[in-house]
Protein backbone atom coordinates (compact mmCIF):
# COMPACT_ATOMS: atom_id res chain seq x y z
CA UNK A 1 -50.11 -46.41 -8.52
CA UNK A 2 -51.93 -49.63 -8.59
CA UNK A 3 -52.69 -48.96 -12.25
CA UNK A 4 -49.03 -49.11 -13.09
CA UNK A 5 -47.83 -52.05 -10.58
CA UNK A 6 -50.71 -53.85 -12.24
CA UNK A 7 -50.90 -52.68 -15.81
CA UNK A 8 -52.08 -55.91 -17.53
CA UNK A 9 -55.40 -55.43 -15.36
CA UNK A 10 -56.38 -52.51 -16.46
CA UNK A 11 -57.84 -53.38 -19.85
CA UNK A 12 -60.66 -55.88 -18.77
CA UNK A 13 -62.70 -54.39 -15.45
CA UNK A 14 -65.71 -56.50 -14.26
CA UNK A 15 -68.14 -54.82 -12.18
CA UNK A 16 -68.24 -55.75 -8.43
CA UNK A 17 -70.55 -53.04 -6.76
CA UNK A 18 -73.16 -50.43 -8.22
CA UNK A 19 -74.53 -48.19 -6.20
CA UNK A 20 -77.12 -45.39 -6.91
CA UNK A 21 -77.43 -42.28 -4.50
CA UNK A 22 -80.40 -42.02 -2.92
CA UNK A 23 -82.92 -38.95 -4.55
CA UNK A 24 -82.72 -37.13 -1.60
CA UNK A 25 -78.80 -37.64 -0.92
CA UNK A 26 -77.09 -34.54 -0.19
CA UNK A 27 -73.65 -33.58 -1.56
CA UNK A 28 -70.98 -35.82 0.49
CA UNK A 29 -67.29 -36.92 -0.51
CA UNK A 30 -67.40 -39.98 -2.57
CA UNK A 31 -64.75 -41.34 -0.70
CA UNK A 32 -66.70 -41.02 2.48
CA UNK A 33 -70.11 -42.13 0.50
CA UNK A 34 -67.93 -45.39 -0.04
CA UNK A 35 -66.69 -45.75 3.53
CA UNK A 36 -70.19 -46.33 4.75
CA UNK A 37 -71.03 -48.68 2.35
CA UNK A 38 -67.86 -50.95 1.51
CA UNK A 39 -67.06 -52.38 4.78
CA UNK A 40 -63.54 -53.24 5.83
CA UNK A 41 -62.03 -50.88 3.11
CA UNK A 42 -59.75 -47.97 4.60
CA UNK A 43 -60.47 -44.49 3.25
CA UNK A 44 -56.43 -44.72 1.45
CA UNK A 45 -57.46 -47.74 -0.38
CA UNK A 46 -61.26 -46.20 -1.79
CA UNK A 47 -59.27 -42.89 -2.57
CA UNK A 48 -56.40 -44.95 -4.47
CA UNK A 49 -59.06 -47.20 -6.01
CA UNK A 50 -60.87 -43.51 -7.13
CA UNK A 51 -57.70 -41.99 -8.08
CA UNK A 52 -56.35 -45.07 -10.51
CA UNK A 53 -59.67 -45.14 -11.94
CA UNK A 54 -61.69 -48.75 -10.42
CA UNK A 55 -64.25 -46.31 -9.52
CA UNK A 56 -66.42 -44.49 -11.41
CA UNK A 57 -69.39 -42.28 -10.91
CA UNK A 58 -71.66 -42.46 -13.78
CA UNK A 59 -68.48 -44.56 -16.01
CA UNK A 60 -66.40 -41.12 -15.16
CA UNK A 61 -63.06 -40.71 -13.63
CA UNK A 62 -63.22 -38.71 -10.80
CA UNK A 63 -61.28 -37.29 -8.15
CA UNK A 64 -61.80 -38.63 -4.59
CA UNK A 65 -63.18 -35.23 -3.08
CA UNK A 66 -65.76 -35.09 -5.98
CA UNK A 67 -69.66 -34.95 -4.31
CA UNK A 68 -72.26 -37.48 -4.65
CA UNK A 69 -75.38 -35.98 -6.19
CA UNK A 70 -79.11 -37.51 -5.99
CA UNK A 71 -79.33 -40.03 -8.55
CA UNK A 72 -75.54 -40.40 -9.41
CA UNK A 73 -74.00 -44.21 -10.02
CA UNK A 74 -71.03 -45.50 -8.81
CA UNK A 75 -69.51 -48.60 -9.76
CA UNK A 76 -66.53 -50.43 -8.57
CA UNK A 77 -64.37 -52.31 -10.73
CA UNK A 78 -61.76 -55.25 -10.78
CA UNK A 79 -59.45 -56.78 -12.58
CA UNK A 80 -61.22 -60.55 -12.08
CA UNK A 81 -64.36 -61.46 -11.86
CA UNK A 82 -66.58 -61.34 -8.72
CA UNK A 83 -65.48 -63.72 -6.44
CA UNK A 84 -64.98 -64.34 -3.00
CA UNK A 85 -62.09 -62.72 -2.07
CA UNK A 86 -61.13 -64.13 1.56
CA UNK A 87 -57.83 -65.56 1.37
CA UNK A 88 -57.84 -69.27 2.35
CA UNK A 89 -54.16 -69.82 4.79
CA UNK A 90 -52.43 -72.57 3.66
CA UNK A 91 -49.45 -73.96 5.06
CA UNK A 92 -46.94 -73.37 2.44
CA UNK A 93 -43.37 -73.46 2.87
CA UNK A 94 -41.32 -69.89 2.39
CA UNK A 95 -38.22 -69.47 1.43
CA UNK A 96 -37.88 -66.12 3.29
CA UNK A 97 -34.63 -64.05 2.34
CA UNK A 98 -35.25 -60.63 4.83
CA UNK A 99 -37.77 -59.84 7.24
CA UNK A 100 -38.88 -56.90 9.37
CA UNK A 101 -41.38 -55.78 11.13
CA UNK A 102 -42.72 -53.68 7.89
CA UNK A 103 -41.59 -56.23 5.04
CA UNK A 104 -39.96 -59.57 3.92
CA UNK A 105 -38.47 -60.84 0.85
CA UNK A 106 -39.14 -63.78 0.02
CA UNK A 107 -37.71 -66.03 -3.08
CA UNK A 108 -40.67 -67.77 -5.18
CA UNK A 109 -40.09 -71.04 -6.47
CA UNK A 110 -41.27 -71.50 -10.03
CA UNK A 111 -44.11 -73.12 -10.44
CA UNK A 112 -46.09 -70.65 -7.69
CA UNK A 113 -48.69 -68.54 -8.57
CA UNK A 114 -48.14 -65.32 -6.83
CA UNK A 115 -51.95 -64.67 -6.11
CA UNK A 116 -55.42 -66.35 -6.21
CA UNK A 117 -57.07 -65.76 -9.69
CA UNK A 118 -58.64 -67.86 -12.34
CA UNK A 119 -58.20 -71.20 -11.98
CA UNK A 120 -54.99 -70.79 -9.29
CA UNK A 121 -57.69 -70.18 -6.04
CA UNK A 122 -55.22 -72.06 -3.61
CA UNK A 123 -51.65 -73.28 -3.27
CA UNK A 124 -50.77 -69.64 -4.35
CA UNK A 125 -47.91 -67.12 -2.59
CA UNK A 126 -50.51 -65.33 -0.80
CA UNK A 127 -52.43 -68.76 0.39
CA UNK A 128 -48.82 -68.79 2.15
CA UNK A 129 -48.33 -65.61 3.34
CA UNK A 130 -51.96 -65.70 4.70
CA UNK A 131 -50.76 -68.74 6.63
CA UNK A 132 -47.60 -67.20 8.24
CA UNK A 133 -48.80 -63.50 8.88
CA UNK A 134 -52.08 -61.93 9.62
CA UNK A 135 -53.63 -58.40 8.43
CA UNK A 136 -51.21 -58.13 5.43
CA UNK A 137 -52.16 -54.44 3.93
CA UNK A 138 -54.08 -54.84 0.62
CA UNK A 139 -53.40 -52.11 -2.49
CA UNK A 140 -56.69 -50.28 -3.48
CA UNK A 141 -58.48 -52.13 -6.54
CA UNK A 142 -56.82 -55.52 -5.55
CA UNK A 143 -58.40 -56.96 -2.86
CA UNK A 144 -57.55 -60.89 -2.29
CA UNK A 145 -54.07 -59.70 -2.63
CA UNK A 146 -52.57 -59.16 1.12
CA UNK A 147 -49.13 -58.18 1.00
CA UNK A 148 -48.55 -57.73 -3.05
CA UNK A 149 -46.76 -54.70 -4.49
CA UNK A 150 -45.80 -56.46 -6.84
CA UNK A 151 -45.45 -60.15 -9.25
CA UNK A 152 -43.66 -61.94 -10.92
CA UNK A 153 -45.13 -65.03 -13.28
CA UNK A 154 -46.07 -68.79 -12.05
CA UNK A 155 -42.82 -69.99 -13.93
CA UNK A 156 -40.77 -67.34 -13.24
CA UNK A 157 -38.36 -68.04 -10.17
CA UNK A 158 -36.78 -65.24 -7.21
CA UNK A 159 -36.97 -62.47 -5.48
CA UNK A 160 -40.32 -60.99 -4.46
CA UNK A 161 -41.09 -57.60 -1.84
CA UNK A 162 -43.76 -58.29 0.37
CA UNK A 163 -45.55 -55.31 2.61
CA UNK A 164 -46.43 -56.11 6.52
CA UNK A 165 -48.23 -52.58 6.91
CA UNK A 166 -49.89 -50.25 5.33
CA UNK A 167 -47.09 -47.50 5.36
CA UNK A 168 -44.52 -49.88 3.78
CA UNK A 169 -47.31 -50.83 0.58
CA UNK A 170 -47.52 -46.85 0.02
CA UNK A 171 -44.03 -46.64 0.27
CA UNK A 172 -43.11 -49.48 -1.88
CA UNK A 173 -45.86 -48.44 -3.84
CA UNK A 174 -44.58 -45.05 -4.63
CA UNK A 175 -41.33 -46.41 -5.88
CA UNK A 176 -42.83 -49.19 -8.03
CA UNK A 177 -44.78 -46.04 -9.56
CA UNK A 178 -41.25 -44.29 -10.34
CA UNK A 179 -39.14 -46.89 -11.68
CA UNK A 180 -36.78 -46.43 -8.88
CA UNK A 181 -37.27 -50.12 -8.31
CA UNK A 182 -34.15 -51.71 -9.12
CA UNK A 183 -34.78 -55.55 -10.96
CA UNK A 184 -32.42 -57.58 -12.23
CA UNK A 185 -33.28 -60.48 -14.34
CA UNK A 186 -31.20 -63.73 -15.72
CA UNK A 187 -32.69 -64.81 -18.76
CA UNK A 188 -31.34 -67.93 -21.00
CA UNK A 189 -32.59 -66.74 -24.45
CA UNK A 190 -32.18 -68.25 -28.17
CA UNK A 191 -29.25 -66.83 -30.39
CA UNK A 192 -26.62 -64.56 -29.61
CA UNK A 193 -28.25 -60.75 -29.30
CA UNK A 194 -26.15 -57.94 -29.65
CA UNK A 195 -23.79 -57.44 -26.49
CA UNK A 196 -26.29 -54.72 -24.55
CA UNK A 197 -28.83 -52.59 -25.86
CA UNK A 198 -32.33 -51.43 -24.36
CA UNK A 199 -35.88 -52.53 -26.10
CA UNK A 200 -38.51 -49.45 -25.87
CA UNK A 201 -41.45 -51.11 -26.93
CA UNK A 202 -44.67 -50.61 -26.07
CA UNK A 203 -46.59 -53.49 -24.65
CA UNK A 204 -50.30 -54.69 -24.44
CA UNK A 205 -52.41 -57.35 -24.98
CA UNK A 206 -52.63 -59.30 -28.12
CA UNK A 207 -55.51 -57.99 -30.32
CA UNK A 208 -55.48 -61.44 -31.05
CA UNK A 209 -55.25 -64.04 -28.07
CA UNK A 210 -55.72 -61.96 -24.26
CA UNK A 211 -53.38 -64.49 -23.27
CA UNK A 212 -50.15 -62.76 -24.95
CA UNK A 213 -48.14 -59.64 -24.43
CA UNK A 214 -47.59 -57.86 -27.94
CA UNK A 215 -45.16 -55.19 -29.54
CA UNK A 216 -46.39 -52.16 -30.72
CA UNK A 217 -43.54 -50.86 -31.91
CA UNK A 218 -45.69 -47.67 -33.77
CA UNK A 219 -46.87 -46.74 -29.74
CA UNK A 220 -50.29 -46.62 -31.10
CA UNK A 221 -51.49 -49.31 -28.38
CA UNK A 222 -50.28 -50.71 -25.44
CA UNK A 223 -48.40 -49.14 -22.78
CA UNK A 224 -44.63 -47.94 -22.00
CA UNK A 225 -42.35 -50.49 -21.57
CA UNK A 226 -38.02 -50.46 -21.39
CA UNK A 227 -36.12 -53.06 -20.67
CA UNK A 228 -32.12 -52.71 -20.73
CA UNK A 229 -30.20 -55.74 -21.63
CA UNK A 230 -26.49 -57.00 -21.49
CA UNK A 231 -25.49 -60.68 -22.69
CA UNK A 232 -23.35 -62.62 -19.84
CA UNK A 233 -22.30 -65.33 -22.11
CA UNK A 234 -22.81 -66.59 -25.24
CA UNK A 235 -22.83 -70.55 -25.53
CA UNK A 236 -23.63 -70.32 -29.38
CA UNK A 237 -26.94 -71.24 -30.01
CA UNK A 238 -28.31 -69.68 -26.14
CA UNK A 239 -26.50 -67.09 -24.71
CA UNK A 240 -26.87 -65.97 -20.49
CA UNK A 241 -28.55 -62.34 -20.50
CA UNK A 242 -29.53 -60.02 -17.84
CA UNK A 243 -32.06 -57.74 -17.33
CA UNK A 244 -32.77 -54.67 -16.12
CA UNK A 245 -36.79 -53.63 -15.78
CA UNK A 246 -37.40 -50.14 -15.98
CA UNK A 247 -41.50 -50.60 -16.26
CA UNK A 248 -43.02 -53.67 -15.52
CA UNK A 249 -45.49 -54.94 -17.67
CA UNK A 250 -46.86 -57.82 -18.06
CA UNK A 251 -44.30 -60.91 -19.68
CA UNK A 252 -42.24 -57.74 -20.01
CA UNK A 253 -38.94 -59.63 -20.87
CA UNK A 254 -40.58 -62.65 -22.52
CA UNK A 255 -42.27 -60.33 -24.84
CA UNK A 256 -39.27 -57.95 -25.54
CA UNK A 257 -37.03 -60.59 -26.20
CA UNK A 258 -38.96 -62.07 -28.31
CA UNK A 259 -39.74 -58.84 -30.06
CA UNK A 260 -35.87 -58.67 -30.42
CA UNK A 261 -35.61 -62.50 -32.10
CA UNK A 262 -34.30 -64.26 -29.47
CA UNK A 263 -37.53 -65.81 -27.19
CA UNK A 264 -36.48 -67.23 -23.91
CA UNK A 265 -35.34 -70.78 -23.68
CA UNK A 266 -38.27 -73.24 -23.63
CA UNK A 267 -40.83 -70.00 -23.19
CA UNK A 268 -43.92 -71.85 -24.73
CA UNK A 269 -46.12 -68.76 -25.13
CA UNK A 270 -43.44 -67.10 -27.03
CA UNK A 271 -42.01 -69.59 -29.03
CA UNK A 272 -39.20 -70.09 -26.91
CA UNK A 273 -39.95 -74.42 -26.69
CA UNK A 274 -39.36 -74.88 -30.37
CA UNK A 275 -35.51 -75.03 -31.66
CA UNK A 276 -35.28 -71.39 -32.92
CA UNK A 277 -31.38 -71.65 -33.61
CA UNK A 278 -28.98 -74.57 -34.14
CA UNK A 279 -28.37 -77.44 -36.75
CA UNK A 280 -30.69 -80.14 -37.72
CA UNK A 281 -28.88 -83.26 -36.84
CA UNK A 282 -30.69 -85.44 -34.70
CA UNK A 283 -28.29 -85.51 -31.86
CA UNK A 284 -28.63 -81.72 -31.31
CA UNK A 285 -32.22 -82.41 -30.93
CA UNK A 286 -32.42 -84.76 -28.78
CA UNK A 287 -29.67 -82.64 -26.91
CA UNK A 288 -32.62 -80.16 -26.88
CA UNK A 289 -35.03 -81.33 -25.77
CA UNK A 290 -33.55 -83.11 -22.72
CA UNK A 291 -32.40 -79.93 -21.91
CA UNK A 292 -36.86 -79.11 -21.71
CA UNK A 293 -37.23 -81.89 -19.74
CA UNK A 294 -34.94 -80.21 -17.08
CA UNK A 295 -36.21 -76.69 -17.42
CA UNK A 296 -40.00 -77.15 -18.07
CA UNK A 297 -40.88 -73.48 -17.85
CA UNK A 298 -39.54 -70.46 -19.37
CA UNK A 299 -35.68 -70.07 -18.66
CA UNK A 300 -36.36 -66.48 -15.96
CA UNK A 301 -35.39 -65.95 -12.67
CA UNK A 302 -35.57 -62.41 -10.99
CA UNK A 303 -31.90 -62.96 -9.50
CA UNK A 304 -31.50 -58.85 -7.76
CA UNK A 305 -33.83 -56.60 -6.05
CA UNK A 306 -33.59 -53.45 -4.67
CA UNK A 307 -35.16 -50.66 -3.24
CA UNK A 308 -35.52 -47.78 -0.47
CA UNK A 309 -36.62 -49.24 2.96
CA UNK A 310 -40.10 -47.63 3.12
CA UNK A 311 -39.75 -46.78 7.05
CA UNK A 312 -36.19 -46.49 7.37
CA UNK A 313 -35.25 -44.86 4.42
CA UNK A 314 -32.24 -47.10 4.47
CA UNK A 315 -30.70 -48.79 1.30
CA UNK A 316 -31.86 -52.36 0.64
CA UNK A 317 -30.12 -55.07 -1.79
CA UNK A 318 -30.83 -58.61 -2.44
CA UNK A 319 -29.93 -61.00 -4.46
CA UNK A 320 -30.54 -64.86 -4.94
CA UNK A 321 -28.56 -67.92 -6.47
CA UNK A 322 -30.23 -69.13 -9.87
CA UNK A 323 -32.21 -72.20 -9.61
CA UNK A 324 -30.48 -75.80 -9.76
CA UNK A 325 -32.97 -76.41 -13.09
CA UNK A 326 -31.12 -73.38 -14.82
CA UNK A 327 -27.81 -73.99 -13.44
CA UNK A 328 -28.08 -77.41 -14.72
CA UNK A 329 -29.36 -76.37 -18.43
CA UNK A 330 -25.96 -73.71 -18.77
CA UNK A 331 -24.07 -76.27 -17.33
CA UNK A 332 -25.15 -78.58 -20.30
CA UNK A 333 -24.87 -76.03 -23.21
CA UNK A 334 -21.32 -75.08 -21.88
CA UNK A 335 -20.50 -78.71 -22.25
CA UNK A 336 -22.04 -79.32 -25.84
CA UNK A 337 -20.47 -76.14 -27.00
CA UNK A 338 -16.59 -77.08 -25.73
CA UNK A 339 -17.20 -80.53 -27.49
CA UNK A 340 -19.47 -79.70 -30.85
């Protein structure tokens, strides 16, 4: 499940353990082998970790009740490089929507990183969380990740699900797995798409920059990826649109709306910070970019989440108010619209 929740890891590993059985190790349960050897790491986690494929007996997949044989070598893989992984508390303000005593939901200001990594090591979501609650669950293959089912980018703003045990990370797990997940997004995009339509494109990395998302609209690379759309207002140039993940990969929506023409408002990866529609007088321009100034980032916010309470089974649905910097960039289109 891990491998889907965090797709974009999966296609650069670095190695954080290798261990060679002994010559005179007899046949034992790899996930056991592991248990005596990787300290602090519950048997669920090594047999997820196994299962999803961040570890490897001789750089095989196997299955968690395979047996360790004299001589074989296992190797554990990450997403990041080796690094300490202890999660430094910060005190962090959170904007806490629900909370239980098996989850919260929390709304993520953009600007946040949702988890240590390269180059974000503190003032992070989990820095936060590590500060407010102790003995957050970690998924298998993600360790320095308490609490995380799930992300959303540093400049992408709302709703996040966050797991206080380890039944409600399986649970939420599962469903992330399924695609029973259900996301809403509010995008502000360049041009006027067509009113609704879903994009079922696969996604990867760029063969060209690691940095980017890509198309591969042939589905010779990358993985599955479906977002539905439906525009809630066109303002001429920009128009409002939500959307509905059914994966989620990876800059899913900045990538398939790009892919479709129409990058997201001031999206500087994807184009989305040059003027991609509009006239070429000077006063639209400058109309422009003041409206960057307000909305530095890319124009996202994950507005609706919900899901199946992993304990109680019941019905859970949240939703969140879009950010004053994105209220305040509409606001100024609807204005230049009514009077251009």
């Amino acid at each position: 499940m891990a491998a889907d929740i965090y797709a974009d890891d999966q296609d650069e590993l670095f190695e954080h353990h290798r261990l060679v059985a002994d010559p005179n190790q007899s046949p034992l349960r790899l996930d056991k082998f592991l248990m005596d050897r990787l300290p602090n790491v519950s048997r669920n986690r090594l047999q997820a970790g196994i299962r999803e494929g961040f570890i490897r007996v001789s750089d095989n997949t196997v299955k968690p009740n395979y047996k360790v044989r004299p001589g074989d070598v296992i190797t554990v893989s990450l997403p990041e490089p080796p690094r300490d992984t202890e999660v430094v508390p910060e005190n962090i303000p959170l904007d806490i929507v629900y909370e239980d005593p098996d989850l919260l939901v929390v709304n993520k200001p953009a600007g946040m990183v949702v988890h240590p990594a390269y180059q974000n090591w503190a003032g992070t979501l989990v820095n936060a969380l590590a500060w407010h609650f102790h003995n957050l669950p970690e998924m298998a293959g993600n360790p320095g990740r308490p609490g995380l089912v799930h992300r959303i980018d540093k400049d992408t703003s709302g709703l996040l699900v966050i797991a206080k045990t380890e039944p409600a990370m399986m649970g939420l797990a599962k469903q992330f797995f399924n695609h029973s997940i259900n996301r809403t997004y509010v995008a502000l995009v360049w041009g006027e798409p067509p009113a609704s339509g879903t994009i079922a494109v696969n996604l990867g990395r760029s063969l060209k920059d690691r940095r980017i998302t890509a198309p591969f609209p042939e589905g010779d690379y990358g993985k599955q990826a479906i977002t539905h759309y439906k525009v809630l207002e066109e303002l001429r140039y920009v128009a409002l649109v939500e959307c509905k993940l059914e994966t989620g990969r990876t800059h899913q929506i900045r990538a398939h709306m790009k892919y479709l023409g129409h990058p997201l408002f001031n999206d500087s990866t994807y184009g989305g910070d040059q003027i991609v529609k509009g006239t070429r007088f000077s006063k639209y321009k400058t109309f422009v970019h003041n409206c960057f100034k307000i909305i530095p980032r890319q124009a996202l916010h994950a507005k609706s989440l919900g899901f199946v309470h992993p304990v109680s089974k019941k019905k859970l649905f949240f939703t969140s108010d879009l950010p004053e910097d994105m209220t305040t960039v509409i606001a100024k289109w609807r204005n230049y619209v009514q009077h251009h």
